[in-house]
N, C-alpha and C. Protein backbone atom coordinates (compact mmCIF):
# COMPACT_ATOMS: atom_id res chain seq x y z
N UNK A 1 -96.05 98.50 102.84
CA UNK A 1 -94.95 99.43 102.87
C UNK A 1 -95.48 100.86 102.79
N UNK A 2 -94.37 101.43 103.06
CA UNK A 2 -94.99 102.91 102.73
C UNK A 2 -95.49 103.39 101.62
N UNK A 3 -94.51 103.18 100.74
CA UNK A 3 -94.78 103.31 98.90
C UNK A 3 -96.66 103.13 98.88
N UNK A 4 -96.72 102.05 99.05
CA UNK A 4 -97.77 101.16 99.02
C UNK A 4 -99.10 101.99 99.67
N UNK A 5 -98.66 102.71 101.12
CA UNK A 5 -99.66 103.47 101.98
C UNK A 5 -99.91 104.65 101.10
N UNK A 6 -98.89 105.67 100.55
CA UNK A 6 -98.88 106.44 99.50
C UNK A 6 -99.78 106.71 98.41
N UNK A 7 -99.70 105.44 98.18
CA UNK A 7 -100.52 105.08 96.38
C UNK A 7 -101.85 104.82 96.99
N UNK A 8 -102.22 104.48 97.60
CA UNK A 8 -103.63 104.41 98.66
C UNK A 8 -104.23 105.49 98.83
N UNK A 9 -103.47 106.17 99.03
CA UNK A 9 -104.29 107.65 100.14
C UNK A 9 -104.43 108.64 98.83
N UNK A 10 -103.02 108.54 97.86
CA UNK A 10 -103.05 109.10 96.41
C UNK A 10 -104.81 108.80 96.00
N UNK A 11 -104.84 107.51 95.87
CA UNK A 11 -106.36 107.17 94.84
C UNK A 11 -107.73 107.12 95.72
N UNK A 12 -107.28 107.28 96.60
CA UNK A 12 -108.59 107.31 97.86
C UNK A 12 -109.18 109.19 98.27
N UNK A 13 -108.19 109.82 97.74
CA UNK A 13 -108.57 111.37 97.76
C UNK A 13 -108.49 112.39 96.21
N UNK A 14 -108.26 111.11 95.75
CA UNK A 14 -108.09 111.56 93.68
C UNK A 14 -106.84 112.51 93.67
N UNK A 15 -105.77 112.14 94.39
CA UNK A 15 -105.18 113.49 94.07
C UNK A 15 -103.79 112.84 92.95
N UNK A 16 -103.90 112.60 92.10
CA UNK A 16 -103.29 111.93 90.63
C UNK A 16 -101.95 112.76 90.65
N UNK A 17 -102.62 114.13 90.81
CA UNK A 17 -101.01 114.52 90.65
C UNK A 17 -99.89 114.74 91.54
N UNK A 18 -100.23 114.28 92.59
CA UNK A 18 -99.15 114.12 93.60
C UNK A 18 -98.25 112.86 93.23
N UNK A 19 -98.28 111.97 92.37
CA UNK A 19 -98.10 111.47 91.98
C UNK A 19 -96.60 111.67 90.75
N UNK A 20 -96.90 112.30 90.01
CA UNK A 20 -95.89 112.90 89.35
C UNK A 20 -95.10 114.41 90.04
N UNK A 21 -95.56 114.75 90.94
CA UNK A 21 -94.86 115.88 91.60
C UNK A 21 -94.05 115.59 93.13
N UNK A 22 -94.85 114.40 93.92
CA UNK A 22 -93.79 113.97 95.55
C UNK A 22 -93.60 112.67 95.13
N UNK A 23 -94.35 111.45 94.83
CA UNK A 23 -93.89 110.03 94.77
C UNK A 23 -92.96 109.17 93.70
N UNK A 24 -93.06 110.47 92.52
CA UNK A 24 -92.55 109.75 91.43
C UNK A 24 -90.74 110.21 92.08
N UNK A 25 -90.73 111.03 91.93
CA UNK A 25 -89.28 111.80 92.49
C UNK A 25 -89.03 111.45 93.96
N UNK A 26 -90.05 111.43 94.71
CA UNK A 26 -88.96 110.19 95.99
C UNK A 26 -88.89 108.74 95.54
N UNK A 27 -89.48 108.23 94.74
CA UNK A 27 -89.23 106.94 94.39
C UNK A 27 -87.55 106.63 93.74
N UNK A 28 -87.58 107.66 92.55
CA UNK A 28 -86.51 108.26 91.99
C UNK A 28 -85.53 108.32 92.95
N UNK A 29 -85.13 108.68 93.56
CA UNK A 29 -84.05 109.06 95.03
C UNK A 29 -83.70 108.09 95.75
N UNK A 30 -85.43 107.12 96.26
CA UNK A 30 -84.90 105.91 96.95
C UNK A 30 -83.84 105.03 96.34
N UNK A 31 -84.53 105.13 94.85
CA UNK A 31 -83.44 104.06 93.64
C UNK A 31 -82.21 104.29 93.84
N UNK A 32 -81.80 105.36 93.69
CA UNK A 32 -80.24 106.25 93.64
C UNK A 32 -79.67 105.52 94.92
N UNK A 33 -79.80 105.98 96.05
CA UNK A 33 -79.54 105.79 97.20
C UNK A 33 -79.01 104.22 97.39
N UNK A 34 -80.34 103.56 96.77
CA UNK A 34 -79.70 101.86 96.87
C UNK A 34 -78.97 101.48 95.49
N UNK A 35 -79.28 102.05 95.10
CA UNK A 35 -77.72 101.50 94.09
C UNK A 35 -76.64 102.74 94.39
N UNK A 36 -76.33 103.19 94.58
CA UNK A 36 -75.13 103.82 95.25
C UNK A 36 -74.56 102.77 96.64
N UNK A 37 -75.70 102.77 97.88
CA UNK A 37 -75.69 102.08 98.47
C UNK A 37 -74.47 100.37 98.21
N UNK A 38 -75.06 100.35 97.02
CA UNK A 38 -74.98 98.35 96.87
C UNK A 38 -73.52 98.78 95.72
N UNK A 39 -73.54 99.83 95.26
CA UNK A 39 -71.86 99.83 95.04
C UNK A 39 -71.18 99.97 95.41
N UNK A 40 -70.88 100.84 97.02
CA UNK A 40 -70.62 101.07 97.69
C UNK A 40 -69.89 99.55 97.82
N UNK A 41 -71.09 98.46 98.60
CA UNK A 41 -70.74 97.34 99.23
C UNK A 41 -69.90 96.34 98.61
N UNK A 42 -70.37 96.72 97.08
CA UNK A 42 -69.89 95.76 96.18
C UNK A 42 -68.17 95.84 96.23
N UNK A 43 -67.99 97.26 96.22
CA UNK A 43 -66.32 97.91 95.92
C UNK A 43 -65.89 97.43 97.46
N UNK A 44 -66.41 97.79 98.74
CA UNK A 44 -65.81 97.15 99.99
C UNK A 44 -65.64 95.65 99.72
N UNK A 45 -66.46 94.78 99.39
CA UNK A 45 -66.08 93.57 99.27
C UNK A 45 -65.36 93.03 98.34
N UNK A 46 -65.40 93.70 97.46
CA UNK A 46 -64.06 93.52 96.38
C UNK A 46 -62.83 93.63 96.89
N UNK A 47 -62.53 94.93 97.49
CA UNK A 47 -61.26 94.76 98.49
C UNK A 47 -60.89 93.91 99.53
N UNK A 48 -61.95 93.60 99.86
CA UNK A 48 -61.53 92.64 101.54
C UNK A 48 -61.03 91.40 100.82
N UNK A 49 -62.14 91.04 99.77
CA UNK A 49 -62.13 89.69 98.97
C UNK A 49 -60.33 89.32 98.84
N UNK A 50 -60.20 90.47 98.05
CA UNK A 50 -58.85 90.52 97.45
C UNK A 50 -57.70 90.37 98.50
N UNK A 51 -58.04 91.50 99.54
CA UNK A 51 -57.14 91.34 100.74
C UNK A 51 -56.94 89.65 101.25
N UNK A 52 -58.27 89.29 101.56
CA UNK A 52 -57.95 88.12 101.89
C UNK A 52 -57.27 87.05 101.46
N UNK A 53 -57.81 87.12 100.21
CA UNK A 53 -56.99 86.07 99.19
C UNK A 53 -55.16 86.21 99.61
N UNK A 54 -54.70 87.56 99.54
CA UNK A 54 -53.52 88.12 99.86
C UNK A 54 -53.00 87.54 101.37
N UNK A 55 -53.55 87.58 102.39
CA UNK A 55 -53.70 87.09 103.39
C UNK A 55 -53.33 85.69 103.75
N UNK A 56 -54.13 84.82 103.37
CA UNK A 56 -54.22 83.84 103.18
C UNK A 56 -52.51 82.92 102.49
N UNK A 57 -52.14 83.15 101.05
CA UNK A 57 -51.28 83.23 100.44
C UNK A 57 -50.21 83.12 101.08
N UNK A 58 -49.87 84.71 102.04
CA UNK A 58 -48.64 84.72 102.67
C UNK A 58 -48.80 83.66 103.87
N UNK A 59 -49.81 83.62 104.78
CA UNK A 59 -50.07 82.50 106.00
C UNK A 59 -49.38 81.10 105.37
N UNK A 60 -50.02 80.91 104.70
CA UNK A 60 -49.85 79.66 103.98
C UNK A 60 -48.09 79.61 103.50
N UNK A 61 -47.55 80.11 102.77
CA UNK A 61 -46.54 80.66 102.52
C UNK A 61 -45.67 80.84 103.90
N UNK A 62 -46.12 81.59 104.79
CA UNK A 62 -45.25 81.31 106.11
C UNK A 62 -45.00 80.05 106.73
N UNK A 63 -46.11 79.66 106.52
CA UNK A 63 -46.46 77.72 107.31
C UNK A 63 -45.61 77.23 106.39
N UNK A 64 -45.79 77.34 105.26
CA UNK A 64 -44.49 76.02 104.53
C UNK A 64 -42.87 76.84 105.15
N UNK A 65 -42.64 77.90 105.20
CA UNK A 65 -41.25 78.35 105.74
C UNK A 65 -40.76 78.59 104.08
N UNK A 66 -41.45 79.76 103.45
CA UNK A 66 -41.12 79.66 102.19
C UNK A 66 -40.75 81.22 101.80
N UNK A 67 -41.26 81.95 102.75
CA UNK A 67 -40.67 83.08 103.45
C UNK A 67 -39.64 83.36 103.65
N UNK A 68 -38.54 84.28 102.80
CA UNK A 68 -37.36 84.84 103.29
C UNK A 68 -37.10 86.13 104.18
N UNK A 69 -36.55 86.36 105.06
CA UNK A 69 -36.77 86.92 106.05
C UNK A 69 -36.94 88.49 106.03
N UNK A 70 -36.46 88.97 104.86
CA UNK A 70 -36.95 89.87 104.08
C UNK A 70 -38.04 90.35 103.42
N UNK A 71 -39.15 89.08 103.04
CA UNK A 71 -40.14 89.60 103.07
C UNK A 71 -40.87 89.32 104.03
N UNK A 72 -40.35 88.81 105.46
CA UNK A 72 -41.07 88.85 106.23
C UNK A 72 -41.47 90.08 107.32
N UNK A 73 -40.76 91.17 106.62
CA UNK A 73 -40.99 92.44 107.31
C UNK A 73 -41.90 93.28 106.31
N UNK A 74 -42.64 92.94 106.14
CA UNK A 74 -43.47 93.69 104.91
C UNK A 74 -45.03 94.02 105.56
N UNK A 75 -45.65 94.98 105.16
CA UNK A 75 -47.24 95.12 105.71
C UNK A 75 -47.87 94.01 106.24
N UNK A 76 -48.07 92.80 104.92
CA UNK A 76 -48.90 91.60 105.44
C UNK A 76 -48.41 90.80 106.51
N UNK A 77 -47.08 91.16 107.15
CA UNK A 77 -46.68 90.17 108.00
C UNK A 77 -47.38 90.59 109.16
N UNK A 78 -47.15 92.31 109.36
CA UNK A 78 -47.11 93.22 110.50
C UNK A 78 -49.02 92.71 110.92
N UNK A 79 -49.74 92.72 109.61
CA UNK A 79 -51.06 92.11 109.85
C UNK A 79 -51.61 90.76 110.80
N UNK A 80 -50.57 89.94 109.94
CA UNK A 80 -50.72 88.37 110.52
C UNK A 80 -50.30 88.63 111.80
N UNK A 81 -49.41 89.12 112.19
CA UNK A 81 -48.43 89.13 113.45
C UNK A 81 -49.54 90.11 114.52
N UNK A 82 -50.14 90.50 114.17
CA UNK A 82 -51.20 91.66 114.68
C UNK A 82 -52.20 90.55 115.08
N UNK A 83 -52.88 89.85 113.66
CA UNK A 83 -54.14 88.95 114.32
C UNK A 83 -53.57 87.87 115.31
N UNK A 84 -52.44 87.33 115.10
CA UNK A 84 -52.09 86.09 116.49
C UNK A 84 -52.47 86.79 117.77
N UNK A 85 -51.57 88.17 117.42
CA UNK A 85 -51.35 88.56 118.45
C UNK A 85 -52.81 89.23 119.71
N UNK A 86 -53.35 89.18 118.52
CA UNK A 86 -54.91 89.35 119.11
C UNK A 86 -55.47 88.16 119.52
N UNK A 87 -55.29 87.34 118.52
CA UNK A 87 -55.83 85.69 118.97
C UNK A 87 -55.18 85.55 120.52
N UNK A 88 -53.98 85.45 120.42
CA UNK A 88 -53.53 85.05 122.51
C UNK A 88 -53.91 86.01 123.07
N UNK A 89 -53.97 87.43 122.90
CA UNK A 89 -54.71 87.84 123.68
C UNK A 89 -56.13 87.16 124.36
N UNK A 90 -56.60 87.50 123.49
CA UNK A 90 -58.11 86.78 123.63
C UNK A 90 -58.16 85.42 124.57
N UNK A 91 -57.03 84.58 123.91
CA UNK A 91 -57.47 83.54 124.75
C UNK A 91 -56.88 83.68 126.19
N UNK A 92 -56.06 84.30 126.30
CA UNK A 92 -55.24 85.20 127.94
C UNK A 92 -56.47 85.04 128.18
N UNK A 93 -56.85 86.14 128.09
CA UNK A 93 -57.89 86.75 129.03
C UNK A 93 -59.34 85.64 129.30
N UNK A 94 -59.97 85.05 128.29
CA UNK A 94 -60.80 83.88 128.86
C UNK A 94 -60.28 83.04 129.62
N UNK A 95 -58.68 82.67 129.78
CA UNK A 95 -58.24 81.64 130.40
C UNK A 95 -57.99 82.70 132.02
N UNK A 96 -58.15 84.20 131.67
CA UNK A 96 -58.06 84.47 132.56
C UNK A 96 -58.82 84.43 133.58
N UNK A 97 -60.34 84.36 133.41
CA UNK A 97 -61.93 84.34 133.59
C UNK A 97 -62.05 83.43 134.13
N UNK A 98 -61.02 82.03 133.19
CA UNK A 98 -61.70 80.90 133.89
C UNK A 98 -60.98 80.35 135.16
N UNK A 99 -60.19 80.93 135.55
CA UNK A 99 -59.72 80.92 136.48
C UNK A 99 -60.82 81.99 137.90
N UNK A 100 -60.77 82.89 137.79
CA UNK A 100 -61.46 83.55 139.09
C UNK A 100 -62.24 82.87 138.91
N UNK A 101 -63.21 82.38 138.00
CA UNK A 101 -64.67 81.60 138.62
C UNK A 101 -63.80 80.12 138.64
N UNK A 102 -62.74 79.29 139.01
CA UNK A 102 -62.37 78.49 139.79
C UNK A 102 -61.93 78.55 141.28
N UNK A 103 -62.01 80.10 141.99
CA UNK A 103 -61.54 80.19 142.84
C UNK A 103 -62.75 80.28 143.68
């Protein structure tokens, strides 16, 4: 690694104190960066997690018909109703594909 190339060239030209003046303090920074980084990811996946769970719930909840039609106008529906609606898309259009290469 680099770190690694660093500490090399550090003890191969004696220069010790570059050491406490460029490597110790970019080392310092890299740290920051990845744990900022990995909380970052942690807090995005906490939400999706959650979303999904949410997700899921109402689907399920729609499939039994347990849904009153009132809350079926709510954000999570407009979602679900969004991904079908992407799902037939999608398959439109491959079924559309597979047609010209039948012709």
């Amino acid at each position: 690694s680099l770190w690694e190339e660093a500490l090399r060239l550090i003890y191969k030209y004696n220069r010790l104190d570059i050491l406490e003046t460029n490597l110790r303090p970019s080392i310092l920074e890299a740290q920051r960066n990845h744990l900022e980084f990995l909380d970052s990811q942690r807090t995005m996946f906490t939400r999706y997690k959650k979303r999904l769970s949410v997700v899921r719930e109402l689907k399920e909840k729609a499939r039994q018909g347990l849904l009153d039609e009132e809350a079926q106008e709510g954000p999570e529906t407009d979602l679900i109703s969004e991904t079908g609606r992407s799902i037939m898309t999608a398959s439109e259009g491959s079924s559309k594909y597979t047609h010209r290469s039948e012709e």
